[in-house]
Protein backbone atom coordinates (compact mmCIF):
# COMPACT_ATOMS: atom_id res chain seq x y z
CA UNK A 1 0.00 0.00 0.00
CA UNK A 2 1.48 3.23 -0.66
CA UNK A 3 0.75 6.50 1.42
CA UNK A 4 2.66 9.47 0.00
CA UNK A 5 2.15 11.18 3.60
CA UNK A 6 4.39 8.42 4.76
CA UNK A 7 7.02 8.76 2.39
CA UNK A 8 9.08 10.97 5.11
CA UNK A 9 9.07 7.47 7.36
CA UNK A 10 9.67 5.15 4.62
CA UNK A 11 13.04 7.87 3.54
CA UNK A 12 14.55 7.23 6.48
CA UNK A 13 16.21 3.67 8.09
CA UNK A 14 14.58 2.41 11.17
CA UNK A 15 14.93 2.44 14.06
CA UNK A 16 12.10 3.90 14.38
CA UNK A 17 10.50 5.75 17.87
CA UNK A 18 6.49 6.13 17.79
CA UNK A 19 4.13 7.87 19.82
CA UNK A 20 0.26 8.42 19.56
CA UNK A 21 -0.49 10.91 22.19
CA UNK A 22 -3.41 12.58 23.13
CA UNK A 23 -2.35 15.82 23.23
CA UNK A 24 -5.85 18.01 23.68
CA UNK A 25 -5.03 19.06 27.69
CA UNK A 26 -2.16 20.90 25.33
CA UNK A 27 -3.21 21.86 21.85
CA UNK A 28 -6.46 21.24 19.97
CA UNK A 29 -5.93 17.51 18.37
CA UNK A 30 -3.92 14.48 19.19
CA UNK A 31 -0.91 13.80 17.22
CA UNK A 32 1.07 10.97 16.16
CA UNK A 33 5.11 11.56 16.20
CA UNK A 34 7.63 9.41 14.31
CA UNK A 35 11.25 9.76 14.99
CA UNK A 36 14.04 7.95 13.65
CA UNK A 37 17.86 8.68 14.63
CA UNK A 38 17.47 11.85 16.80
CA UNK A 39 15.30 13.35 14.11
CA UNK A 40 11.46 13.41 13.51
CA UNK A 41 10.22 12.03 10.52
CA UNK A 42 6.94 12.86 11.14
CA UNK A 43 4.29 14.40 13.14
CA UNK A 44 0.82 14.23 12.42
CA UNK A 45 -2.54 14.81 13.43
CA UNK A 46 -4.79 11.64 14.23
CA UNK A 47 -8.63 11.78 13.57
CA UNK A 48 -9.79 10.41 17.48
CA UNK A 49 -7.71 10.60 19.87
CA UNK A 50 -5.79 6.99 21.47
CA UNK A 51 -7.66 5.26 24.06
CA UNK A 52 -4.36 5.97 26.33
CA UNK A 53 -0.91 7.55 25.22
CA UNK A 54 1.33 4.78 23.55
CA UNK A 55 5.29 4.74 22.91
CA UNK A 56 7.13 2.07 21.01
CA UNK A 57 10.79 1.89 19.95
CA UNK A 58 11.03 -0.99 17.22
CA UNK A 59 13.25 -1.49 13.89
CA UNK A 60 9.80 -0.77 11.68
CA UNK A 61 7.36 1.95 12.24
CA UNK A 62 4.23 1.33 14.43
CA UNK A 63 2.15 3.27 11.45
CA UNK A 64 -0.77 1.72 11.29
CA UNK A 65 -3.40 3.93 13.31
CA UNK A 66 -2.26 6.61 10.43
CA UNK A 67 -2.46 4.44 7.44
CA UNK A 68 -5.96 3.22 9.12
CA UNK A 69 -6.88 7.11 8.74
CA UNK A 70 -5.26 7.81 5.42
CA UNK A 71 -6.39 4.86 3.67
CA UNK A 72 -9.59 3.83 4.63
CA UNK A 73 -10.26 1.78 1.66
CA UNK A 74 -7.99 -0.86 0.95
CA UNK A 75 -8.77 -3.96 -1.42
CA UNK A 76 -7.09 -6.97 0.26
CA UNK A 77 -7.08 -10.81 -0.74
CA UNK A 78 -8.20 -13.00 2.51
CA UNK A 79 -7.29 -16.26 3.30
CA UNK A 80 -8.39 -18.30 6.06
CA UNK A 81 -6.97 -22.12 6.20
CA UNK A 82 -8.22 -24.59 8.90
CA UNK A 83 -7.88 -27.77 10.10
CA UNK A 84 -10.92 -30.49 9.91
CA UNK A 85 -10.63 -33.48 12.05
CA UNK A 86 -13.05 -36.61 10.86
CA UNK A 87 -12.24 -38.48 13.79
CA UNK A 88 -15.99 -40.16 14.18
CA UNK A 89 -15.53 -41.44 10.78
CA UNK A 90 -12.08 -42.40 10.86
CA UNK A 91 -10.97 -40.79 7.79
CA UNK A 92 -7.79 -38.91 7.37
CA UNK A 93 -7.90 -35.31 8.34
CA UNK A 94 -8.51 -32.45 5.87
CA UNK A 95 -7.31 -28.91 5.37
CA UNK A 96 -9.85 -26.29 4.40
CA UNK A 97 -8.66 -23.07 2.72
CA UNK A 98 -11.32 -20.08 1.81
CA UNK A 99 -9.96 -17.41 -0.56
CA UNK A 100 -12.18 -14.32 -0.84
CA UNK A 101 -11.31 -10.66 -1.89
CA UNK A 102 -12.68 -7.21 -0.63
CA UNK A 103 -12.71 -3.80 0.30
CA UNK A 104 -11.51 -2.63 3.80
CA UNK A 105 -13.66 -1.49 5.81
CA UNK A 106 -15.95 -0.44 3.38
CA UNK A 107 -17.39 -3.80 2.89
CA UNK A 108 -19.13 -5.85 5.43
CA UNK A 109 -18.86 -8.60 2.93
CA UNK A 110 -16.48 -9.12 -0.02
CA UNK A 111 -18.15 -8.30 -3.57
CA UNK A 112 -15.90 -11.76 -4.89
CA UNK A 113 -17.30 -14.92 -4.75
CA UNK A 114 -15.36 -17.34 -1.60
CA UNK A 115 -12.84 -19.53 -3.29
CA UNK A 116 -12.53 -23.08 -1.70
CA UNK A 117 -10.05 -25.86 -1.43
CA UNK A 118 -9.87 -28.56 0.59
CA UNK A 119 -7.77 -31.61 0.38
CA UNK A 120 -6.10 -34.30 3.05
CA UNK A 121 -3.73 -32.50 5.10
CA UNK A 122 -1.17 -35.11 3.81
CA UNK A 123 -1.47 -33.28 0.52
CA UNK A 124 -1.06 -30.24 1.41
CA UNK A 125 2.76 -29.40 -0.10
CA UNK A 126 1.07 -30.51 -3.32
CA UNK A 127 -2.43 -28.01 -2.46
CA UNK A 128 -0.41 -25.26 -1.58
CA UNK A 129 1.06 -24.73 -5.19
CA UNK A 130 -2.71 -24.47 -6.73
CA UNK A 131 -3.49 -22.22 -4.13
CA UNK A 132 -0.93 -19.90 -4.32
CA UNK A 133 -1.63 -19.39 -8.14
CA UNK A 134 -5.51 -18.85 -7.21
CA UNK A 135 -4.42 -16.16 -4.42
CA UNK A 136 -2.09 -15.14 -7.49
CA UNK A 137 -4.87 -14.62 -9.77
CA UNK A 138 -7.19 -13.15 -6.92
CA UNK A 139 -4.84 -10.53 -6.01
CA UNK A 140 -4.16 -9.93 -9.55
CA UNK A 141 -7.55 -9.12 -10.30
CA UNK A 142 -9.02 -6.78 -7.49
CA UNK A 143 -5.59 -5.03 -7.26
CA UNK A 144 -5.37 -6.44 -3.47
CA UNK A 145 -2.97 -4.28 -1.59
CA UNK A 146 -2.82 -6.31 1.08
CA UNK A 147 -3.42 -10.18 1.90
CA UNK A 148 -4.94 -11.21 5.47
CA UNK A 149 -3.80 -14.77 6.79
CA UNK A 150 -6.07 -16.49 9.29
CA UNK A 151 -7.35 -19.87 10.48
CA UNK A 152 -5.85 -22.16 12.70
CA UNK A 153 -3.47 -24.87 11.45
């Protein structure tokens, strides 16, 4: 995802020192500051103010309550993978994996059809090559910025 007002982070090599502080006992609106080797790289005003004044000091940027605010629609690729036990049956156990594309967060559900494999979990090395071309293709076509991972394994 690209975020030109975050180009003066992305200029500069980490480590990076963030704070989201709510700053209205002092001036107007809360800010977010970004510093990186003695020198800010970026302050900024934040829509709502954090639920309590945060600090981290990490080798990537802690940017994400700005790029929530900056880019509030982001098409993404999802893809959830979990585990399905047939133990009353006695057959092998299987590995379910849901592809779907959307809009975040301005849709409550995905305008792409879901996109399904399942398989024996024994097979999933060979799986995992026909569903990283579908996630290829998916991403391809919305333009997905981003791709969400979930399930439990």
């Amino acid at each position: 995802m690209e975020l030109p007002l975050l180009d003066p982070v992305d200029a500069r090599p980490g480590p990076y020192a963030c704070a989201y502080l709510d700053t209205f006992r002092d001036i107007p609106d809360p800010e977010s500051v970004i510093a990186c080797q003695g020198h800010r790289a970026l302050v900024e005003e934040v829509s709502d103010p954090p639920a309590h004044d945060a600090a981290r000091f990490s080798a990537l940027p802690d940017v994400m309550p700005l790029a929530v605010q900056h880019a509030p629609d982001i098409p993404y690729a999802a893809v959830t993978v979990h585990r399905v036990a047939h133990r009353e049956v006695g057959e092998p156990e299987e590995l379910e994996v849901d592809l779907q594309a959307g809009r975040w967060p301005s849709s409550a559900v995905a305008p792409e059809r879901c996109h399904r494999w399942s398989g024996p979990a024994a097979e999933w090395p060979r799986g995992a090559t026909e569903i990283a071309g579908e996630l290829a293709e998916l991403v391809r076509r919305c333009g997905a910025e981003a791709i969400v991972l979930g399930g439990e394994v």
